[in-house]
PDB file of N, CA and C in Angstrom:
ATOM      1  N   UNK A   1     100.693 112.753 112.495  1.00  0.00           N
ATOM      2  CA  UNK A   1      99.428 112.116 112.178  1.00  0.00           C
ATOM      3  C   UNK A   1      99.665 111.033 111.125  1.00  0.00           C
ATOM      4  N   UNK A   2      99.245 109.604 111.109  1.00  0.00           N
ATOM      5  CA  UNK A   2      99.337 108.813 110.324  1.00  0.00           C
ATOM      6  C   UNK A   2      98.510 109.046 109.113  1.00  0.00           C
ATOM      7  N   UNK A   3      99.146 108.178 108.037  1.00  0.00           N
ATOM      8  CA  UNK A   3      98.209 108.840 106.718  1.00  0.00           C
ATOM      9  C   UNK A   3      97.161 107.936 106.606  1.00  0.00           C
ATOM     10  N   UNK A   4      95.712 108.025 106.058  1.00  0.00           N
ATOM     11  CA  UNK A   4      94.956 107.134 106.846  1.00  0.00           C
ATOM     12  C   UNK A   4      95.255 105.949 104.936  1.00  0.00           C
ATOM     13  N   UNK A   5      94.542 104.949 105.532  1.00  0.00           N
ATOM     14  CA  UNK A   5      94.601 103.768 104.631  1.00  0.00           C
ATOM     15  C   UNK A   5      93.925 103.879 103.441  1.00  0.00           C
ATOM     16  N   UNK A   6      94.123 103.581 102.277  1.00  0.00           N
ATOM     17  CA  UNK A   6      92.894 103.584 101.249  1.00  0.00           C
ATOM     18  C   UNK A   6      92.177 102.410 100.821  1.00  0.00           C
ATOM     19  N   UNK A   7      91.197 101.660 101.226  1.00  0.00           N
ATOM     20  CA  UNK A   7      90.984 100.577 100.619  1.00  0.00           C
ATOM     21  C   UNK A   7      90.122  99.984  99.358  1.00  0.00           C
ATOM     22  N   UNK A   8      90.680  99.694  98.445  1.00  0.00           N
ATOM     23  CA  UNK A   8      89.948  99.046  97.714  1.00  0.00           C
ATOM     24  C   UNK A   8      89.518  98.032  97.784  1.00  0.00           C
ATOM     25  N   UNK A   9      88.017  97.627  97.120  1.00  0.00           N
ATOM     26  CA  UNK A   9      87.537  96.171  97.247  1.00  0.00           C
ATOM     27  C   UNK A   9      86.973  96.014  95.623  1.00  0.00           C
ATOM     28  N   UNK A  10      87.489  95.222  95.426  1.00  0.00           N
ATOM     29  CA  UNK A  10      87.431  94.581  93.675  1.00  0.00           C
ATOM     30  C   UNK A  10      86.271  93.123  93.933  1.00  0.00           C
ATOM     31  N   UNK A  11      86.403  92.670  92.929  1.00  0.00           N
ATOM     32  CA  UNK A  11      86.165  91.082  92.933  1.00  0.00           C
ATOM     33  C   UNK A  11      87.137  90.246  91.895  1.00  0.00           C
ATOM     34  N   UNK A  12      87.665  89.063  92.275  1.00  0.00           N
ATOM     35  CA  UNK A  12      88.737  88.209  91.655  1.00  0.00           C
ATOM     36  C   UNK A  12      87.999  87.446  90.574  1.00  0.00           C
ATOM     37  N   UNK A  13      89.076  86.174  89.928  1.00  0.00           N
ATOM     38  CA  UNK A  13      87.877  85.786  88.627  1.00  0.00           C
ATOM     39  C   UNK A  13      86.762  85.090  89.338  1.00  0.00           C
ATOM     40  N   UNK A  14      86.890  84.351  90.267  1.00  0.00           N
ATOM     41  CA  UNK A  14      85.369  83.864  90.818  1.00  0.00           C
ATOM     42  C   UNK A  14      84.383  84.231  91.894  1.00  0.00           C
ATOM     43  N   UNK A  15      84.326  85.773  91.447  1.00  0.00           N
ATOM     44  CA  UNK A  15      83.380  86.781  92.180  1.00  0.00           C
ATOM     45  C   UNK A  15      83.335  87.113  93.540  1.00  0.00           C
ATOM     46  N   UNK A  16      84.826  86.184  94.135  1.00  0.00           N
ATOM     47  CA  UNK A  16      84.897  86.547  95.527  1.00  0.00           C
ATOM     48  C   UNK A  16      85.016  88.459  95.538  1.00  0.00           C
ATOM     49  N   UNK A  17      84.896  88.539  96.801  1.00  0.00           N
ATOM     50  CA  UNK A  17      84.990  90.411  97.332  1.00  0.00           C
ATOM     51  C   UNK A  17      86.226  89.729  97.493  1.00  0.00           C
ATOM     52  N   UNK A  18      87.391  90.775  97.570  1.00  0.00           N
ATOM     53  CA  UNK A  18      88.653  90.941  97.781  1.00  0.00           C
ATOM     54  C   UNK A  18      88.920  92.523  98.085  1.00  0.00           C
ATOM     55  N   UNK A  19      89.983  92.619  99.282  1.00  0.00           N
ATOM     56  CA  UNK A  19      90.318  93.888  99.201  1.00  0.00           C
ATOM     57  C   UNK A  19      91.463  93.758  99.611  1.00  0.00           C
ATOM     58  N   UNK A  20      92.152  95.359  99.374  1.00  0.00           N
ATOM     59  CA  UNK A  20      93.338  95.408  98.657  1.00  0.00           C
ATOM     60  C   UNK A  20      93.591  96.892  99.533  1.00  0.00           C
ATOM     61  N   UNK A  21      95.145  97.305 100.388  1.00  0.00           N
ATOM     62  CA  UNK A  21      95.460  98.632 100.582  1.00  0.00           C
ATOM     63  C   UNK A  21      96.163  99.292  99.282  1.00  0.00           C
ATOM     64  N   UNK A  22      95.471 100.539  98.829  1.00  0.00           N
ATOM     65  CA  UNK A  22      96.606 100.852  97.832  1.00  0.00           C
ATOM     66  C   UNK A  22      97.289 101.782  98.509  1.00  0.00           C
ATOM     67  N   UNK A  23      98.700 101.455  97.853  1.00  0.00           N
ATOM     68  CA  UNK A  23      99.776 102.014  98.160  1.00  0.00           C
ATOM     69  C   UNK A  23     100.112 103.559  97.411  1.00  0.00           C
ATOM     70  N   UNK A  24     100.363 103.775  96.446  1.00  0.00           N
ATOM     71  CA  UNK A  24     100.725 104.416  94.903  1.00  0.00           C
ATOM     72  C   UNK A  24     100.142 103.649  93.976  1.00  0.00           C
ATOM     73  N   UNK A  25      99.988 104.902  93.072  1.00  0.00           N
ATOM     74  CA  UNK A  25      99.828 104.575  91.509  1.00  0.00           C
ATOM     75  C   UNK A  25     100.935 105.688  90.675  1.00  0.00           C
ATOM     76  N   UNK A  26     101.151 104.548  90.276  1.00  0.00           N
ATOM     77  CA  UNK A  26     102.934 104.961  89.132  1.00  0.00           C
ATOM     78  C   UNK A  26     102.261 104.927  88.001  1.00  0.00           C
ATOM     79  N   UNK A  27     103.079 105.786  87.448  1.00  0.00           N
ATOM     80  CA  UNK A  27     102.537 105.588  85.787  1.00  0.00           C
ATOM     81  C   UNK A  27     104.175 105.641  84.691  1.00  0.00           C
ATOM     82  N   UNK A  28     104.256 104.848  83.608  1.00  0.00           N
ATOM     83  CA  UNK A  28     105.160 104.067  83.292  1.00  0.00           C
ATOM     84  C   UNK A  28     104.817 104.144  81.631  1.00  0.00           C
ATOM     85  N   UNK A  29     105.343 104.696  80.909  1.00  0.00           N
ATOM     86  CA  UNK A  29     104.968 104.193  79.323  1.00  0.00           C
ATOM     87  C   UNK A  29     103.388 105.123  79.682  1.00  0.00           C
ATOM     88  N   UNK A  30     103.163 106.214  80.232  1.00  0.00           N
ATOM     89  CA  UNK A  30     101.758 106.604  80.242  1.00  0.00           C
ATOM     90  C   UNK A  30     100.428 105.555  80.349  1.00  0.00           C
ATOM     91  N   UNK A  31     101.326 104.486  81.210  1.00  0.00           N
ATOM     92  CA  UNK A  31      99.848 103.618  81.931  1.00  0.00           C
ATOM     93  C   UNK A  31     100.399 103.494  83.103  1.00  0.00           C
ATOM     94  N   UNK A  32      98.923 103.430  83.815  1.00  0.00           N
ATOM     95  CA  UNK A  32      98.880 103.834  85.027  1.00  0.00           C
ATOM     96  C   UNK A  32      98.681 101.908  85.740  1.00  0.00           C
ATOM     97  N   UNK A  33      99.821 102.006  86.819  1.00  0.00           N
ATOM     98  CA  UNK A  33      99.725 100.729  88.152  1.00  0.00           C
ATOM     99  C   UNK A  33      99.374 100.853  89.074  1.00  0.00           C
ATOM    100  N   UNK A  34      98.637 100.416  89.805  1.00  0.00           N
ATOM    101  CA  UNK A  34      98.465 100.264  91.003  1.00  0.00           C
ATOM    102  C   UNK A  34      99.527  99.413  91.709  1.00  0.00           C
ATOM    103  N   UNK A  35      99.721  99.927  92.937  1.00  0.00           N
ATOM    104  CA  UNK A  35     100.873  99.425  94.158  1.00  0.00           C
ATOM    105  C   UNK A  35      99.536  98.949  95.302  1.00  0.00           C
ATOM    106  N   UNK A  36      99.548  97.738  95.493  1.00  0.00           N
ATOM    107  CA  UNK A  36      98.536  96.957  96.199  1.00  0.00           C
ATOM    108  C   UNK A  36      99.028  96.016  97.429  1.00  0.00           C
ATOM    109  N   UNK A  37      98.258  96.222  98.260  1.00  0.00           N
ATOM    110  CA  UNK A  37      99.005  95.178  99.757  1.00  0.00           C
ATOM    111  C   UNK A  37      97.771  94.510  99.794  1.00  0.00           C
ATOM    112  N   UNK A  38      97.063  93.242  99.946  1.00  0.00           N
ATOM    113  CA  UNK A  38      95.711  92.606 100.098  1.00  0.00           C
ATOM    114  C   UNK A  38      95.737  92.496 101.643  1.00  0.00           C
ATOM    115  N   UNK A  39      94.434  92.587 101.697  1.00  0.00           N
ATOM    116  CA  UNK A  39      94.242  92.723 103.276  1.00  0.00           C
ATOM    117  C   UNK A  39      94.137  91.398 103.772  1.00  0.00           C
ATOM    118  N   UNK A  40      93.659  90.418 103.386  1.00  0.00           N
ATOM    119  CA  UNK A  40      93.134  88.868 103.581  1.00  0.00           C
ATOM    120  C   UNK A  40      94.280  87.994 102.875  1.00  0.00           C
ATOM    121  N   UNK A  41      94.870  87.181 103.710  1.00  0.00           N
ATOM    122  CA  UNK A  41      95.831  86.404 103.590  1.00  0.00           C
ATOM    123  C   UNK A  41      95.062  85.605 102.775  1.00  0.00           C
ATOM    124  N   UNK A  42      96.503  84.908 102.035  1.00  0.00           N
ATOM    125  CA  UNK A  42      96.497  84.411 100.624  1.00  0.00           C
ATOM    126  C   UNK A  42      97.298  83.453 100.356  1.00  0.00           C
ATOM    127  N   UNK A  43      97.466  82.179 100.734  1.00  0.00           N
ATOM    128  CA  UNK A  43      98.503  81.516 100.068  1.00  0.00           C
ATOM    129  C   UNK A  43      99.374  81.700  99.021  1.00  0.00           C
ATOM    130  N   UNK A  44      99.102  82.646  98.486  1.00  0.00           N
ATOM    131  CA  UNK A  44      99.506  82.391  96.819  1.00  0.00           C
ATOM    132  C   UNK A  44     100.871  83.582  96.811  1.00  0.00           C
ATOM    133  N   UNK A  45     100.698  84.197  97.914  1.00  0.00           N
ATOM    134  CA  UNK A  45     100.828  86.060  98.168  1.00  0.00           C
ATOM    135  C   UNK A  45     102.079  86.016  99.682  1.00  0.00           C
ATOM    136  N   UNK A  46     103.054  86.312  99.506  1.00  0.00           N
ATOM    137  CA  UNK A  46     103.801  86.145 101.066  1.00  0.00           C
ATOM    138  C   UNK A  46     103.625  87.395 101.531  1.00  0.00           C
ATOM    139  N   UNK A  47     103.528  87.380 103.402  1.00  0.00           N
ATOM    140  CA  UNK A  47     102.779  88.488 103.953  1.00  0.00           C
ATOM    141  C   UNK A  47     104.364  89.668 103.346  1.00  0.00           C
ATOM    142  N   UNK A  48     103.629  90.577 103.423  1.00  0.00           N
ATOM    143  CA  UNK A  48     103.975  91.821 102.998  1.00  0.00           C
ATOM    144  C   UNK A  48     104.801  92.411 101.324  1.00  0.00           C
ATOM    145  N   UNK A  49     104.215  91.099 100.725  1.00  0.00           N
ATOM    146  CA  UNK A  49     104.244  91.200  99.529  1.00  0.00           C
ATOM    147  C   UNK A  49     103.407  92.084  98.706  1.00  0.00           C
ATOM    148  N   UNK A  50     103.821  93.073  97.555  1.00  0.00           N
ATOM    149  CA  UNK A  50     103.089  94.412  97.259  1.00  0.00           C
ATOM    150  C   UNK A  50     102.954  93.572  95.742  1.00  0.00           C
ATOM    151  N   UNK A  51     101.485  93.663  95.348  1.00  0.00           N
ATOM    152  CA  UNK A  51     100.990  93.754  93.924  1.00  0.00           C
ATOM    153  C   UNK A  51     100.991  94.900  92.872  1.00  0.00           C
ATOM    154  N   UNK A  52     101.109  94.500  92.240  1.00  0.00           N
ATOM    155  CA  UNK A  52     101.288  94.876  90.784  1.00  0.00           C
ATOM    156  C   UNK A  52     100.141  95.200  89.579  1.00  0.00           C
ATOM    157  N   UNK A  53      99.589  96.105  89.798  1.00  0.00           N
ATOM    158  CA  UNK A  53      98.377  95.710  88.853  1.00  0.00           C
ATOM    159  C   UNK A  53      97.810  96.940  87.578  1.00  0.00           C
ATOM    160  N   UNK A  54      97.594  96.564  86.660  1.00  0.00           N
ATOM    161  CA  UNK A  54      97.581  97.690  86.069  1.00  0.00           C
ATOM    162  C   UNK A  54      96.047  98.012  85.771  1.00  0.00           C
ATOM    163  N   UNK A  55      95.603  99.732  86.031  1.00  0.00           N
ATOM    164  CA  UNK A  55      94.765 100.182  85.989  1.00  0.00           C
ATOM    165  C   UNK A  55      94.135 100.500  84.739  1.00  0.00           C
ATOM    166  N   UNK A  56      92.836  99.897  84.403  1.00  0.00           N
ATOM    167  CA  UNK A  56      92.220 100.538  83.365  1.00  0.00           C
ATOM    168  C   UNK A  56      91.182 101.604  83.487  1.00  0.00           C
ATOM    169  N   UNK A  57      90.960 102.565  82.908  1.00  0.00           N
ATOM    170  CA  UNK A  57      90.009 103.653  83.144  1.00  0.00           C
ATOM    171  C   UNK A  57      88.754 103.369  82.227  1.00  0.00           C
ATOM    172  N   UNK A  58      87.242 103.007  82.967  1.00  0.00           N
ATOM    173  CA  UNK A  58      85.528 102.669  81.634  1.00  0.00           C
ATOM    174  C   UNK A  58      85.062 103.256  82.216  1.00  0.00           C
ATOM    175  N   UNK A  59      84.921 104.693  81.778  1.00  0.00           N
ATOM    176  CA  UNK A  59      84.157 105.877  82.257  1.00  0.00           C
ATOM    177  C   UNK A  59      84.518 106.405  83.644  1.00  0.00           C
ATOM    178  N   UNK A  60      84.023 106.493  84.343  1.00  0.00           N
ATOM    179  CA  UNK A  60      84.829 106.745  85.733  1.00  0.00           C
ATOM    180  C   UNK A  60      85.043 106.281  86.812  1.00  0.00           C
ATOM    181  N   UNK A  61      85.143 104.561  86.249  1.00  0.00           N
ATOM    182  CA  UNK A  61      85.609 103.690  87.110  1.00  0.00           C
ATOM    183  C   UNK A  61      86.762 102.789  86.808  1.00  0.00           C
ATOM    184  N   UNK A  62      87.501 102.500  87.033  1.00  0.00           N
ATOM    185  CA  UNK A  62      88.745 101.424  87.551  1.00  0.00           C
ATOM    186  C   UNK A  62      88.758 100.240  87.655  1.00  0.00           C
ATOM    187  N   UNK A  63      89.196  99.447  86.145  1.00  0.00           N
ATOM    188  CA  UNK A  63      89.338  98.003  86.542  1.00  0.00           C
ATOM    189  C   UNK A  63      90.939  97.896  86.961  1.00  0.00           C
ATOM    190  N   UNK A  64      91.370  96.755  87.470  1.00  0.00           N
ATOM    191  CA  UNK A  64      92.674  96.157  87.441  1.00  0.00           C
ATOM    192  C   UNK A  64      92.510  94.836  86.588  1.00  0.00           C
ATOM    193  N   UNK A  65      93.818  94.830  85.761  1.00  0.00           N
ATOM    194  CA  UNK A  65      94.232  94.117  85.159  1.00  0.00           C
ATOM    195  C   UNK A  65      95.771  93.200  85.748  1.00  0.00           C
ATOM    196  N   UNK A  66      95.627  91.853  85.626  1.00  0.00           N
ATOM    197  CA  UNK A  66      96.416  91.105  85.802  1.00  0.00           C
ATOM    198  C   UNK A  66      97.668  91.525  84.577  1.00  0.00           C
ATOM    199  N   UNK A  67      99.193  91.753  85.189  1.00  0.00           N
ATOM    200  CA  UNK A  67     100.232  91.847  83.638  1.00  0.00           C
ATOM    201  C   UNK A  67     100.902  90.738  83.640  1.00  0.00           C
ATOM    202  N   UNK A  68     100.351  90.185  83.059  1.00  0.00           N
ATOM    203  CA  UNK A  68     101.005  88.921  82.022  1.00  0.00           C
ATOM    204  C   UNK A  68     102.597  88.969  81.264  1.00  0.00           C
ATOM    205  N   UNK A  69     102.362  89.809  81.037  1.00  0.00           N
ATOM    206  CA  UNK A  69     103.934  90.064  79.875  1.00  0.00           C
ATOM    207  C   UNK A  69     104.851  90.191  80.701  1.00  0.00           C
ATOM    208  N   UNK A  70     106.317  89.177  80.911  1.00  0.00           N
ATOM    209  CA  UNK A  70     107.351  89.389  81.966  1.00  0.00           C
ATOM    210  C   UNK A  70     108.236  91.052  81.660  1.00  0.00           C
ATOM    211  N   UNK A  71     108.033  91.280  80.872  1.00  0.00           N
ATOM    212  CA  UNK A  71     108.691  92.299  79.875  1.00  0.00           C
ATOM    213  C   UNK A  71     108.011  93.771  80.437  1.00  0.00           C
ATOM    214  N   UNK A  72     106.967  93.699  80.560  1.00  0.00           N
ATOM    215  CA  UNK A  72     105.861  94.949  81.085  1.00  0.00           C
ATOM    216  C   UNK A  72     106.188  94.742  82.523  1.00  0.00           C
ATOM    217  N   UNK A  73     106.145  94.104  83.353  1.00  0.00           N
ATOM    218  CA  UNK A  73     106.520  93.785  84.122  1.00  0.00           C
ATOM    219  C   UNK A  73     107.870  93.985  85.016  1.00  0.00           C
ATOM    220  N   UNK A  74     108.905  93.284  84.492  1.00  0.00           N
ATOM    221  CA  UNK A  74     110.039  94.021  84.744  1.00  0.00           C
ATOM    222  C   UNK A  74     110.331  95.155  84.920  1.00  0.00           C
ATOM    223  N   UNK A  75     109.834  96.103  83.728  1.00  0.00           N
ATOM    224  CA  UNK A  75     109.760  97.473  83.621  1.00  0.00           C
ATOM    225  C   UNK A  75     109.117  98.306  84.864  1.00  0.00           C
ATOM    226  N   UNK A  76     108.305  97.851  85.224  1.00  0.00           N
ATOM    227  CA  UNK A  76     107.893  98.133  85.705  1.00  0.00           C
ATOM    228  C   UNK A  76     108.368  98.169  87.225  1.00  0.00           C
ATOM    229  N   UNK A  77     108.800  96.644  87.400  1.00  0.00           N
ATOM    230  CA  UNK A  77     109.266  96.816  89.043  1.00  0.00           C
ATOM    231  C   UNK A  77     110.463  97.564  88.730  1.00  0.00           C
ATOM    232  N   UNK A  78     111.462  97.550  87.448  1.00  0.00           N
ATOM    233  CA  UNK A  78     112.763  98.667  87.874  1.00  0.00           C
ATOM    234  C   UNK A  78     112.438  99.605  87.905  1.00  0.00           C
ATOM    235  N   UNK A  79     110.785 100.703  87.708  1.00  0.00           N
ATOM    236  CA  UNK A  79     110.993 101.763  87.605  1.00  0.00           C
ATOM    237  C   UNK A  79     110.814 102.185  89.376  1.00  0.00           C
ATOM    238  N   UNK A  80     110.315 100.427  89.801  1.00  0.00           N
ATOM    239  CA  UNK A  80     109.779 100.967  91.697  1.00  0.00           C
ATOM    240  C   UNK A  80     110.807 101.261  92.388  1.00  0.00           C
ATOM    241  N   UNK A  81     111.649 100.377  91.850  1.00  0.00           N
ATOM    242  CA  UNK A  81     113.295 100.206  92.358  1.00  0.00           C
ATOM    243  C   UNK A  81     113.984 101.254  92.729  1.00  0.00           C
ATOM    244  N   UNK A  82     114.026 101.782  91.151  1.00  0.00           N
ATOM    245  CA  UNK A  82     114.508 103.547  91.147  1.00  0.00           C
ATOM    246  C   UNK A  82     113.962 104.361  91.509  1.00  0.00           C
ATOM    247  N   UNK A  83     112.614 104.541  92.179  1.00  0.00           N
ATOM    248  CA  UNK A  83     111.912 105.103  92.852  1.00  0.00           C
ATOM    249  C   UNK A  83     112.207 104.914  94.489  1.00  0.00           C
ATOM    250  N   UNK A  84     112.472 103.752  95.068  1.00  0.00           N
ATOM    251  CA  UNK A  84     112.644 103.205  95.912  1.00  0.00           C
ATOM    252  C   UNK A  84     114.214 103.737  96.231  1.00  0.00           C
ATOM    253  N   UNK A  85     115.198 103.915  95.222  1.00  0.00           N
ATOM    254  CA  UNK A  85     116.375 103.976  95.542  1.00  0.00           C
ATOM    255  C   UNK A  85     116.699 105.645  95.401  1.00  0.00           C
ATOM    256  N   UNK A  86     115.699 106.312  95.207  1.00  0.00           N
ATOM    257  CA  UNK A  86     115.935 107.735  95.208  1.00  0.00           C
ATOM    258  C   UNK A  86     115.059 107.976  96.474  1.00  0.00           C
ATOM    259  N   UNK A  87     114.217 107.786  97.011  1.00  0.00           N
ATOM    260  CA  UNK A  87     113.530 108.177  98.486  1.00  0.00           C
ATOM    261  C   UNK A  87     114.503 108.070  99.234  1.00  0.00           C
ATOM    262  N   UNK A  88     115.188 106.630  99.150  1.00  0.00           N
ATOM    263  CA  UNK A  88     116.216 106.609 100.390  1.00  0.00           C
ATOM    264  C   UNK A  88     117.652 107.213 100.308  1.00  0.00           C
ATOM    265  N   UNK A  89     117.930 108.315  99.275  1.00  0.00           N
ATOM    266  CA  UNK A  89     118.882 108.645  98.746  1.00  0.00           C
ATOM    267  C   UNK A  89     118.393 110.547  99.788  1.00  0.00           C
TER     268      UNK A  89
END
């Protein structure tokens, strides 16, 4: 049985709807990422390119945050890496 899809739908900075498959949420330094595939092609985005986004918790809802810092960042994709390189291990 396939696992079924989860979709989120946010809005970007200029109030478009956007949605997003999530993949995983990793947590790293005890903050939590979202692993994101956008459903609606994107120039900006090459197809099957996975986002990066980090989750904030305001009461019991979920913003995403854009990570800015190359440093948070990095960290972050090596921890997918090593995640990535132990599944296929």
């Amino acid at each position: 049985m396939a696992e079924k899809e989860e979709i989120i739908e946010t809005f970007d900075e200029e109030g478009n709807k956007v949605s997003f498959e999530l993949i995983d949420i990793v947590t790293v330094d005890d903050i939590e990422y979202a692993l994101l595939i956008p459903q609606e092609k994107d120039e900006d985005i090459e197809e099957g390119e996975i986002l990066v986004m980090r989750l904030k918790k305001d009461g019991d809802e979920y913003t995403f945050e854009v990570i800015e810092d190359d440093e948070e960042f990095n960290k972050i994709a090596q921890y997918i890496e090593e995640l990535e390189d132990e599944t296929e291990d």
